[in-house]
C-alpha atoms as a PDB file:
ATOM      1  CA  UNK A   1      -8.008  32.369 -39.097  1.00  0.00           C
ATOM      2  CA  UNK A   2      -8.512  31.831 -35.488  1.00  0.00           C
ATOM      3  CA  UNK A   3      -5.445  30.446 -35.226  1.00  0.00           C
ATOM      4  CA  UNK A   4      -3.445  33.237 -36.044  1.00  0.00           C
ATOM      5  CA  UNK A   5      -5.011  35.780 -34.308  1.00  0.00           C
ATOM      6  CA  UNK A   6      -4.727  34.002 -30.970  1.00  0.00           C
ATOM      7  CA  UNK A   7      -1.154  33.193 -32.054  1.00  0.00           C
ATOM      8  CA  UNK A   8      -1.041  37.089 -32.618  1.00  0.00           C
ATOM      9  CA  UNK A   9      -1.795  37.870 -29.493  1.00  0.00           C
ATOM     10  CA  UNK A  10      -0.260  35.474 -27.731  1.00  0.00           C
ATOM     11  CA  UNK A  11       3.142  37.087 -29.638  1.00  0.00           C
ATOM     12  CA  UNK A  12       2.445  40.020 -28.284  1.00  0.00           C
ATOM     13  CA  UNK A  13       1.523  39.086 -24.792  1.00  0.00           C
ATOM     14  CA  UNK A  14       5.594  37.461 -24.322  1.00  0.00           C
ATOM     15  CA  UNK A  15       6.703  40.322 -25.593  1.00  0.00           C
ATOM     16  CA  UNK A  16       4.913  42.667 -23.741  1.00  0.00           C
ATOM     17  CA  UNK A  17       5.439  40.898 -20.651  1.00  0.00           C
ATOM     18  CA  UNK A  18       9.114  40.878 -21.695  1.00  0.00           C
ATOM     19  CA  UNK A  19       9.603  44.390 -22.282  1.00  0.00           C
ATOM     20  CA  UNK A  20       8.533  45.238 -19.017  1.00  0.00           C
ATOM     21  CA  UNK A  21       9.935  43.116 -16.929  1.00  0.00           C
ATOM     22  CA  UNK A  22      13.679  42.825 -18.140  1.00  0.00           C
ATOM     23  CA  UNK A  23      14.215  46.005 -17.474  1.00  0.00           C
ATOM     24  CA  UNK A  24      12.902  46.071 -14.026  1.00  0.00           C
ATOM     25  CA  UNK A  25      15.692  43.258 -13.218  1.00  0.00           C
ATOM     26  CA  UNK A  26      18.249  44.667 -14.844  1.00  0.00           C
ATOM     27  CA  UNK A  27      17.144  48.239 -13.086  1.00  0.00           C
ATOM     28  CA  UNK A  28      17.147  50.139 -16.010  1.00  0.00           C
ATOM     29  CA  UNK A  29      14.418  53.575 -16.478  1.00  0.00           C
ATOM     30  CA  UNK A  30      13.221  53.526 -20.074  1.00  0.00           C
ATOM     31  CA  UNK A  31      11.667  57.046 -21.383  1.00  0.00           C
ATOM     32  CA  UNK A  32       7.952  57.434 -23.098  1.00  0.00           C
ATOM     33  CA  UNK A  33      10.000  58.042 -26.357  1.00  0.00           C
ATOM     34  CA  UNK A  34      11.549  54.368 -25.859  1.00  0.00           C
ATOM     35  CA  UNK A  35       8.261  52.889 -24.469  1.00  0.00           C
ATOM     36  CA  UNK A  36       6.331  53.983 -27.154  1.00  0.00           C
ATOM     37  CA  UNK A  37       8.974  52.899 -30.250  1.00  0.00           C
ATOM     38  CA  UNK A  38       9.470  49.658 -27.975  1.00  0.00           C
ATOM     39  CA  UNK A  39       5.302  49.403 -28.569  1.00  0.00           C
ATOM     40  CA  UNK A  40       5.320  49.831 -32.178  1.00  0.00           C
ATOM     41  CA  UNK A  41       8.254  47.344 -32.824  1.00  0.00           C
ATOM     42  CA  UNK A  42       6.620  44.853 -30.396  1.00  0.00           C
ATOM     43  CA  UNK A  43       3.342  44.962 -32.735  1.00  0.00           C
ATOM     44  CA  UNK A  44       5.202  44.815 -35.931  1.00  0.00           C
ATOM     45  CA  UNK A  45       7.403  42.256 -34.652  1.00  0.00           C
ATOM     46  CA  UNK A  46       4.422  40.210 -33.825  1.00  0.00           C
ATOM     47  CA  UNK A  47       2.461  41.302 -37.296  1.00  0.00           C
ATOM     48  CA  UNK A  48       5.546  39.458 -38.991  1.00  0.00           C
ATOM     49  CA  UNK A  49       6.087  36.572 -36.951  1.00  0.00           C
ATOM     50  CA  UNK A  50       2.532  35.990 -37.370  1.00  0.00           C
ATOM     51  CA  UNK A  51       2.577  36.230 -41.106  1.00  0.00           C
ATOM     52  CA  UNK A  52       5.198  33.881 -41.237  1.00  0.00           C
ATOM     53  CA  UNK A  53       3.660  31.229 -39.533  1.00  0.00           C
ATOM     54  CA  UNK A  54       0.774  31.952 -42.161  1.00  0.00           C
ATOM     55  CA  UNK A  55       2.767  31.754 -45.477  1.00  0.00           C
ATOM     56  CA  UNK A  56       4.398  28.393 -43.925  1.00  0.00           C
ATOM     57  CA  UNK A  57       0.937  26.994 -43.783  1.00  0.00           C
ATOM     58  CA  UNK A  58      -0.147  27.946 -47.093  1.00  0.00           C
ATOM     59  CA  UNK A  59       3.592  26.903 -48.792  1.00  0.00           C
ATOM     60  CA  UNK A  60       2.641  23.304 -46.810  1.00  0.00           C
ATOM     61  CA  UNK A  61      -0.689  23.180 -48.291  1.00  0.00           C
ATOM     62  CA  UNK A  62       0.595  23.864 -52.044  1.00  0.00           C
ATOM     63  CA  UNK A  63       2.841  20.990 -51.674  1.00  0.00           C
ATOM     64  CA  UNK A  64       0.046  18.273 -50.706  1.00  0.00           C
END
């Protein structure tokens, strides 16, 4: 379990860092609205992503 919470959080670390930082090269000025939807797609983005990763281990583990 581990695992996938520091996968998790490492998810939403990139895309943190991501969100923040593309727009300050490309130079555009995001609202709180956007910010905050950006937020709540970012952590069910990495809620999914991280799921995934889990039902691929347990599909792997059915097959042994």
């Amino acid at each position: 379990m581990r695992r996938y919470f520091s996968l998790f959080l490492l998810t939403i670390l990139v895309a943190v860092v991501l969100f923040f930082t593309l727009p300050l090269l490309v130079g555009g000025i995001f609202g709180e609205v956007e910010i905050i939807v950006g937020t709540i797609l970012i952590l069910l983005g990495s809620f999914i992503i991280t799921q995934l990763f889990y039902i691929i281990d347990l599909l792997k583990n059915k097959s042994r």
